[in-house]
PDB file of N, CA and C in Angstrom:
ATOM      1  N   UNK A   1       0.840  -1.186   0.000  1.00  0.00           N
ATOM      2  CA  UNK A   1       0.000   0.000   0.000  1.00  0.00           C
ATOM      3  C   UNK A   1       0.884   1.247   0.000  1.00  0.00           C
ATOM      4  N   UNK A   2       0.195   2.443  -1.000  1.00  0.00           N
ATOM      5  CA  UNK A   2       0.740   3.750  -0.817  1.00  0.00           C
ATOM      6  C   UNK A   2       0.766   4.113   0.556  1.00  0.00           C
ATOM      7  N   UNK A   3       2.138   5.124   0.688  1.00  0.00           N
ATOM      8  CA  UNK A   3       1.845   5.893   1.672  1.00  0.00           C
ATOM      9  C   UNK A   3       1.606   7.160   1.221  1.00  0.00           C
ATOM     10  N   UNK A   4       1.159   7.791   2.137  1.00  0.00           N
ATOM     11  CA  UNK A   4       0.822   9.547   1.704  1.00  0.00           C
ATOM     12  C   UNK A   4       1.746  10.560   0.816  1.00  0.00           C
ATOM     13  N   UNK A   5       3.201  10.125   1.626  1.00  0.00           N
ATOM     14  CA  UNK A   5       4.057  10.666   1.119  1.00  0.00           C
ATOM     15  C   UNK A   5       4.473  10.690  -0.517  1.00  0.00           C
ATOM     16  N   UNK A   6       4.080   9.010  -0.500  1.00  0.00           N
ATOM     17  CA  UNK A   6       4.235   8.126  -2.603  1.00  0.00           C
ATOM     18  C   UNK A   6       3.296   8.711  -3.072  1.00  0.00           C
ATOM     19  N   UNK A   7       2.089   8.404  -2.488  1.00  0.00           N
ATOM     20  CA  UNK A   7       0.810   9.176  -3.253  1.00  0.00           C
ATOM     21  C   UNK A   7       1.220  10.791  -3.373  1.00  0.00           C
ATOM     22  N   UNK A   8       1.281  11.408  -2.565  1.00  0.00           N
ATOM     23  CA  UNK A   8       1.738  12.713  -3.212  1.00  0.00           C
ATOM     24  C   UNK A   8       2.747  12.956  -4.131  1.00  0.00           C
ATOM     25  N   UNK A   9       3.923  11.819  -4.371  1.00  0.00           N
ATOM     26  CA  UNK A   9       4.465  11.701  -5.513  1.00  0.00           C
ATOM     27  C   UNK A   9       4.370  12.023  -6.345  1.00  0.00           C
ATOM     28  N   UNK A  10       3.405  10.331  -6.353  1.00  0.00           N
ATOM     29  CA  UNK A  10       2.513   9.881  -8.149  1.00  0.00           C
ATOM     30  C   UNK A  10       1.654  11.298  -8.798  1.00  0.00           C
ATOM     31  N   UNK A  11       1.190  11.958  -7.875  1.00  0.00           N
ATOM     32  CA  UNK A  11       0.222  13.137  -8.407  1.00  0.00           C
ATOM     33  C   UNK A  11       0.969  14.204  -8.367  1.00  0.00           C
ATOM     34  N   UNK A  12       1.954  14.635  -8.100  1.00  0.00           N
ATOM     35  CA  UNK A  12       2.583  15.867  -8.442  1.00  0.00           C
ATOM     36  C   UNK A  12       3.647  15.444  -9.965  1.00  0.00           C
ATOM     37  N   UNK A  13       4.224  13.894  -9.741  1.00  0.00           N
ATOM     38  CA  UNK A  13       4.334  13.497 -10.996  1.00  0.00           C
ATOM     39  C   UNK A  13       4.096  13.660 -12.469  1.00  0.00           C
ATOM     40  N   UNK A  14       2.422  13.169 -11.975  1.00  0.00           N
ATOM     41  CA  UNK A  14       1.209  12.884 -12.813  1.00  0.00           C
ATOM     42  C   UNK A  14       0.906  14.236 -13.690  1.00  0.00           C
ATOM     43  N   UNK A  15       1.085  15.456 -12.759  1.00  0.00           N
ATOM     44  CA  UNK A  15       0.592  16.774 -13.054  1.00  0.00           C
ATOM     45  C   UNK A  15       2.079  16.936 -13.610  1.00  0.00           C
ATOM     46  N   UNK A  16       3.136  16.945 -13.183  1.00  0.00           N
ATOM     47  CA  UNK A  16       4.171  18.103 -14.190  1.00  0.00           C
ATOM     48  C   UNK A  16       4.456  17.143 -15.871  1.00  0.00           C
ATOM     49  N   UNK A  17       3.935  15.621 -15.810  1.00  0.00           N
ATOM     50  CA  UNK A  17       3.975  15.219 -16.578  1.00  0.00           C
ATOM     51  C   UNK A  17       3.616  15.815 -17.755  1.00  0.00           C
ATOM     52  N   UNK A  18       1.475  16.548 -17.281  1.00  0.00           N
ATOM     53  CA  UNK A  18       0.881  16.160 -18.766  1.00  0.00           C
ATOM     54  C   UNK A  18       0.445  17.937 -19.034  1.00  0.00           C
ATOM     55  N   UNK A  19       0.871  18.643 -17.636  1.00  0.00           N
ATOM     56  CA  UNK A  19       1.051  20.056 -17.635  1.00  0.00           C
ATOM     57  C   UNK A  19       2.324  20.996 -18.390  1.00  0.00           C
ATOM     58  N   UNK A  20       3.710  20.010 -17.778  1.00  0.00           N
ATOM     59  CA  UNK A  20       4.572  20.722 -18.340  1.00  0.00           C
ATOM     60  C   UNK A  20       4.816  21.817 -16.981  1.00  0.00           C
ATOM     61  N   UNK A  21       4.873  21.546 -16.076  1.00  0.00           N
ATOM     62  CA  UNK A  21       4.900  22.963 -15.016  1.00  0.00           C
ATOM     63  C   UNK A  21       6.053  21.951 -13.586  1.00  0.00           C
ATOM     64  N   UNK A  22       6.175  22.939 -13.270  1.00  0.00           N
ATOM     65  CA  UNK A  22       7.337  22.259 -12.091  1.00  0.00           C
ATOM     66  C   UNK A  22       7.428  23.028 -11.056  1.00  0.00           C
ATOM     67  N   UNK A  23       6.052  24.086 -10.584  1.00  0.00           N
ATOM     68  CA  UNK A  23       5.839  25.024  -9.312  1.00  0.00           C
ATOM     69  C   UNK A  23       5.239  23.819  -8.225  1.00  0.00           C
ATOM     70  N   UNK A  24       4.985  22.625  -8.547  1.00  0.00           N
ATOM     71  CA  UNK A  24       3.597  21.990  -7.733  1.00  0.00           C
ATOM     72  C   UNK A  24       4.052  21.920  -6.047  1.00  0.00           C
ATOM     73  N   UNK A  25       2.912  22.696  -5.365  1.00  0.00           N
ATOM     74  CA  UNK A  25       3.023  22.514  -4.202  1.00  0.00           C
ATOM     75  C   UNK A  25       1.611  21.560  -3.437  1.00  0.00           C
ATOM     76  N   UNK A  26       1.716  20.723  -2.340  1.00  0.00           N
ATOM     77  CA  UNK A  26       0.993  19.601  -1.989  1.00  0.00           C
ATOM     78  C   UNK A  26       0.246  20.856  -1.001  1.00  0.00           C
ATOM     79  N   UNK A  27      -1.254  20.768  -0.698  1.00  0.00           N
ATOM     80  CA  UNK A  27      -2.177  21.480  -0.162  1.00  0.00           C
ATOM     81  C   UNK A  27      -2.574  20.814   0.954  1.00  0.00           C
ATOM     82  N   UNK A  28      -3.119  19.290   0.436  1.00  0.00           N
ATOM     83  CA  UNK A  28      -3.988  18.553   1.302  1.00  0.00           C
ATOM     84  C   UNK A  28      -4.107  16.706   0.786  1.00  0.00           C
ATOM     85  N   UNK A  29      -3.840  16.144   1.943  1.00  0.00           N
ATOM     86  CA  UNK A  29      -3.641  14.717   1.253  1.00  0.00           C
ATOM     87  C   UNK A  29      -4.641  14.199   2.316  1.00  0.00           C
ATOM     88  N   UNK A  30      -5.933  13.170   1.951  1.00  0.00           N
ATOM     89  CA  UNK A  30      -6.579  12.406   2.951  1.00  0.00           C
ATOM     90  C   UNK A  30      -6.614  10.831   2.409  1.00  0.00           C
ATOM     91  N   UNK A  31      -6.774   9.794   3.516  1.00  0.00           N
ATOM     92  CA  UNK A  31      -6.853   8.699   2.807  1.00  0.00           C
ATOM     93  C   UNK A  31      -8.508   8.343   3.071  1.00  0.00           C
ATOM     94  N   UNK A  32      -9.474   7.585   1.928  1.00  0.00           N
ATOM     95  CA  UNK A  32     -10.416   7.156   1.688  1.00  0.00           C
ATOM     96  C   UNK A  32     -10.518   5.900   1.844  1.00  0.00           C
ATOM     97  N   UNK A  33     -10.561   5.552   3.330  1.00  0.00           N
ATOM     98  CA  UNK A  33     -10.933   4.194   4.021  1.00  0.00           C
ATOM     99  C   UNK A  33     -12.220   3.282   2.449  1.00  0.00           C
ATOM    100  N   UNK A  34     -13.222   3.417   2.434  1.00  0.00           N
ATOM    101  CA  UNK A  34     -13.809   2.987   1.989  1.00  0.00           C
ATOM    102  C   UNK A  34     -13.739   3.122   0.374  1.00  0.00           C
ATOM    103  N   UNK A  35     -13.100   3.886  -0.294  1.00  0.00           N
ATOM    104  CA  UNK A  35     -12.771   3.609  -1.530  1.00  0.00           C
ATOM    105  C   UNK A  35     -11.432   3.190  -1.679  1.00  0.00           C
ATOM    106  N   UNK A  36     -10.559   3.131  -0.532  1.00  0.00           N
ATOM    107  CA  UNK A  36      -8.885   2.651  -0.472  1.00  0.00           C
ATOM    108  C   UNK A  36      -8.306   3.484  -1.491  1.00  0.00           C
ATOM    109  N   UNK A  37      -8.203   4.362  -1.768  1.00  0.00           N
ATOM    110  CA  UNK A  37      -7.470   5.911  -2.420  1.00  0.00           C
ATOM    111  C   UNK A  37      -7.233   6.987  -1.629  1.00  0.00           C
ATOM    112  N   UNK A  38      -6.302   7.571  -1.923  1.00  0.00           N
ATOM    113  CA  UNK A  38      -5.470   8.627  -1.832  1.00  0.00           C
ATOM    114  C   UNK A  38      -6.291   9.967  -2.156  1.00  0.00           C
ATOM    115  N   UNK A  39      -7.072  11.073  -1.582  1.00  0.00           N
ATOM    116  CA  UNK A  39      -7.124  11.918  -2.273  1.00  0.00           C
ATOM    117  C   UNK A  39      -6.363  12.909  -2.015  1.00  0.00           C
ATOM    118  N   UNK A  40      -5.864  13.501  -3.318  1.00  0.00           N
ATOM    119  CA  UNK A  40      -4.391  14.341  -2.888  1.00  0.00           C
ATOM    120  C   UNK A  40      -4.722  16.014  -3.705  1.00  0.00           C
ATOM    121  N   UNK A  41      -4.594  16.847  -2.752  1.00  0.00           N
ATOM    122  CA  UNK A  41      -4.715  18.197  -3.403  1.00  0.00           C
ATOM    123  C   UNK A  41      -3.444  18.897  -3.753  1.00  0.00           C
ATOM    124  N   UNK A  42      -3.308  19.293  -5.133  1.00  0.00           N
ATOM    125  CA  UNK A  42      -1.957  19.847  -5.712  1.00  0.00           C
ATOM    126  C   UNK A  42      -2.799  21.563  -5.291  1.00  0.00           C
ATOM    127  N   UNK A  43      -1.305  22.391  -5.671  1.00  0.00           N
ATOM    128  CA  UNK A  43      -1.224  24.114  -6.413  1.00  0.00           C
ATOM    129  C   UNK A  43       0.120  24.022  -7.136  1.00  0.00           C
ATOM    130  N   UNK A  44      -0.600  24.965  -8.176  1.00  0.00           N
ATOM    131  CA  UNK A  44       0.311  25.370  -9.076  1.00  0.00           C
ATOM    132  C   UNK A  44       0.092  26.730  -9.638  1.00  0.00           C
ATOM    133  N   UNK A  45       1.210  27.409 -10.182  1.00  0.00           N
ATOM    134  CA  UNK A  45       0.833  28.559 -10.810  1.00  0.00           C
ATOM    135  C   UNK A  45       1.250  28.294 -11.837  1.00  0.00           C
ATOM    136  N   UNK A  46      -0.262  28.407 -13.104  1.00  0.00           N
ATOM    137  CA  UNK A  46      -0.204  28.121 -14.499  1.00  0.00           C
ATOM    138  C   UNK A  46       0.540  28.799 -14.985  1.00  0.00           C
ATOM    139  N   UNK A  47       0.750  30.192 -15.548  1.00  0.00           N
ATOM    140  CA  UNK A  47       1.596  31.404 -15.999  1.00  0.00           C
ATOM    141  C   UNK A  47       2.796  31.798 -14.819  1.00  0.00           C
ATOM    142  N   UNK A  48       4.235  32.103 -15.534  1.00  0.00           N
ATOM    143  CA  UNK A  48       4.705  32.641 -15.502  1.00  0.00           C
ATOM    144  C   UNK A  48       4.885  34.071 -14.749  1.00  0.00           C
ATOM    145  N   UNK A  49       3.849  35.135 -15.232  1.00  0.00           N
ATOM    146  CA  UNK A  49       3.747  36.293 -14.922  1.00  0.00           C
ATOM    147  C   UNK A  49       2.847  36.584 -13.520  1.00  0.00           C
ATOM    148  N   UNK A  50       4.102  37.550 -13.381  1.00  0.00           N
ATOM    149  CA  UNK A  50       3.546  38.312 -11.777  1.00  0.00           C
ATOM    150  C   UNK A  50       1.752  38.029 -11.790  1.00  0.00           C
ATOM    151  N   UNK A  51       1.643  37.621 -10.280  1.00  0.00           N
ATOM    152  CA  UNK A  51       0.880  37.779  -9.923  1.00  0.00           C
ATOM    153  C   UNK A  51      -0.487  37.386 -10.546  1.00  0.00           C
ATOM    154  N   UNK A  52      -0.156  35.879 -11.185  1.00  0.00           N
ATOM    155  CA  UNK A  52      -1.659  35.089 -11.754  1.00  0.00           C
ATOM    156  C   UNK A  52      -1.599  34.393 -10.335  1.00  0.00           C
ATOM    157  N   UNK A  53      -3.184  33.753 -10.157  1.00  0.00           N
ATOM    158  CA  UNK A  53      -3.588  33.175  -9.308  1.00  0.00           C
ATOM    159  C   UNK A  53      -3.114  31.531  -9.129  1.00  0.00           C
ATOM    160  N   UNK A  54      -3.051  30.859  -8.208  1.00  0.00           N
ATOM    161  CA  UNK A  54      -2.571  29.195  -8.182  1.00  0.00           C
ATOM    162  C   UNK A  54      -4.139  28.748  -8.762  1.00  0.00           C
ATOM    163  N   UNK A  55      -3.642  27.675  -9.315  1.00  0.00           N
ATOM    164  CA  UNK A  55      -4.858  26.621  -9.626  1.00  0.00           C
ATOM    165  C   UNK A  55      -4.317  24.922  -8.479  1.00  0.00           C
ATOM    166  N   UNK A  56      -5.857  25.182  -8.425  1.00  0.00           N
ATOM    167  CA  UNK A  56      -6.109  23.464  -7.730  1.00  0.00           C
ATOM    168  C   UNK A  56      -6.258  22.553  -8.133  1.00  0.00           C
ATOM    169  N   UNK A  57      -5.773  21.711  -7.841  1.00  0.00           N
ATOM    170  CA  UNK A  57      -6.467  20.284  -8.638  1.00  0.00           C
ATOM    171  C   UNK A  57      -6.515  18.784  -7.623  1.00  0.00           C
ATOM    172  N   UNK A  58      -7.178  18.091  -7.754  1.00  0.00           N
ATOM    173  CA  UNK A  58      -7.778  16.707  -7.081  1.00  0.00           C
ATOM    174  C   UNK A  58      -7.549  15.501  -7.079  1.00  0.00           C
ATOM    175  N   UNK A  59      -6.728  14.972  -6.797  1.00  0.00           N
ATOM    176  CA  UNK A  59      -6.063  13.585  -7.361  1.00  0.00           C
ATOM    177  C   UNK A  59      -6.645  12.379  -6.649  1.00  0.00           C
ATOM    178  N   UNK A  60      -7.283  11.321  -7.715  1.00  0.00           N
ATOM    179  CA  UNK A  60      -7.586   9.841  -6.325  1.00  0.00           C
ATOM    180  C   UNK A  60      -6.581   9.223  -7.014  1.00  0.00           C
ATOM    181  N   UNK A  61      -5.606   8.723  -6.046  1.00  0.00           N
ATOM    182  CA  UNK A  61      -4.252   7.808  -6.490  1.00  0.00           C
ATOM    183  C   UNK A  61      -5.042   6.324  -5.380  1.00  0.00           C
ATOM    184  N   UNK A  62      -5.368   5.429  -6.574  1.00  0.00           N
ATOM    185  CA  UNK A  62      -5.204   4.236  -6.054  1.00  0.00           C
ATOM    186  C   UNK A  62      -4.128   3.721  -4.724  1.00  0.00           C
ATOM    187  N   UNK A  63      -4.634   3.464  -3.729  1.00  0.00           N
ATOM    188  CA  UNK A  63      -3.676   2.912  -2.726  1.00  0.00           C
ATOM    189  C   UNK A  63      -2.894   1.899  -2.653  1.00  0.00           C
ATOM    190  N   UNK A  64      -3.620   1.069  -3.422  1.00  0.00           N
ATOM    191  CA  UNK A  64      -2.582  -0.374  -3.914  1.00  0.00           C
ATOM    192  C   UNK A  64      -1.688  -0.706  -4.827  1.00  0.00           C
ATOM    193  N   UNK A  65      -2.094   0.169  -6.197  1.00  0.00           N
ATOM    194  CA  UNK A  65      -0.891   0.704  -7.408  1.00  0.00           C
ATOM    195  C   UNK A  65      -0.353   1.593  -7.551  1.00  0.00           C
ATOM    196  N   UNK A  66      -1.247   2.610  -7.136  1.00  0.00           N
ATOM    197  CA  UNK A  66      -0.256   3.875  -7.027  1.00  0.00           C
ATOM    198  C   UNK A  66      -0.984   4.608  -8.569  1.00  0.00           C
ATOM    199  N   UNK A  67      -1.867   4.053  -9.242  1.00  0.00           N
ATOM    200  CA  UNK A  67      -2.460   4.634 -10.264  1.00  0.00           C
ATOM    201  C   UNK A  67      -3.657   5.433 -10.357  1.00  0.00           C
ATOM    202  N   UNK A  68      -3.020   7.150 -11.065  1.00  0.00           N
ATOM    203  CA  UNK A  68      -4.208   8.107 -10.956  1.00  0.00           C
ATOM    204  C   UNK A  68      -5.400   7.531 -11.381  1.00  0.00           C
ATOM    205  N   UNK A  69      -6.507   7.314 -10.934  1.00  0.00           N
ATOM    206  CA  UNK A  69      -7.770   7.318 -10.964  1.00  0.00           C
ATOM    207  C   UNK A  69      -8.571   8.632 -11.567  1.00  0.00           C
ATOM    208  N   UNK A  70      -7.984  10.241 -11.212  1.00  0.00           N
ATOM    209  CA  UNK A  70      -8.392  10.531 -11.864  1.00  0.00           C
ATOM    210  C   UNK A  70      -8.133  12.281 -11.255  1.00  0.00           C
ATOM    211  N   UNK A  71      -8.707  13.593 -12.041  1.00  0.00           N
ATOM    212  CA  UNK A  71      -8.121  14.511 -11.706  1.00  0.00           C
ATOM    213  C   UNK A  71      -8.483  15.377 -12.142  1.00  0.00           C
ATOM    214  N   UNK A  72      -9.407  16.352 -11.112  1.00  0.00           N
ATOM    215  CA  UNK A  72     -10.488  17.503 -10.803  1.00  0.00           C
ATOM    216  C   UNK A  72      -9.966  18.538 -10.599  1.00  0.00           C
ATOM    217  N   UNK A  73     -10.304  19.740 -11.423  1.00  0.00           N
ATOM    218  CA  UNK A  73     -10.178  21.077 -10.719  1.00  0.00           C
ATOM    219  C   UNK A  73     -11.216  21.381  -9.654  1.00  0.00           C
ATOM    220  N   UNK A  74     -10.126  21.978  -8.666  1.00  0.00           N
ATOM    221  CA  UNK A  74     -10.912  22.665  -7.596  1.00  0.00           C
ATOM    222  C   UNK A  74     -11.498  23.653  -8.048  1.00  0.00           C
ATOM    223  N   UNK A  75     -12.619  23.979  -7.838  1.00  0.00           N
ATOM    224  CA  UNK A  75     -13.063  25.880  -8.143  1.00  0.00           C
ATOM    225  C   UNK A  75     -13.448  26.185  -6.596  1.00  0.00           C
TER     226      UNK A  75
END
């Protein structure tokens, strides 16, 4: 089984992979007893330039493979 720490890995991974970005900071990680996943909250700042806002995003990293399940913007 993942630990919190791997799972936040795989999803900051996951994100500079298919983003292309390398700001990612970890927000919030809980584990989901009853679905056995990881849900893991990234930030990032999309642009470059002063003073754009971070974006959120939602990660369920499987606990037993370690494979994104899947991946939500926060609003």
């Amino acid at each position: 089984m993942l630990s919190a720490k791997e799972a936040a890995q795989v999803a900051a991974e996951y994100l500079e992979d298919i983003k292309n970005i390398y700001d990612v900071s970890l927000e919030e990680i809980e584990f989901s007893r009853t679905e056995n996943l990881w849900l893991v909250t990234l930030s990032y700042t999309p642009s470059s330039l002063l003073g754009a806002d971070k974006e959120y995003k939602i990660f369920k990293v499987d606990a037993d493979d370690g494979e994104v399940l899947s991946m939500k913007l926060l609003r």
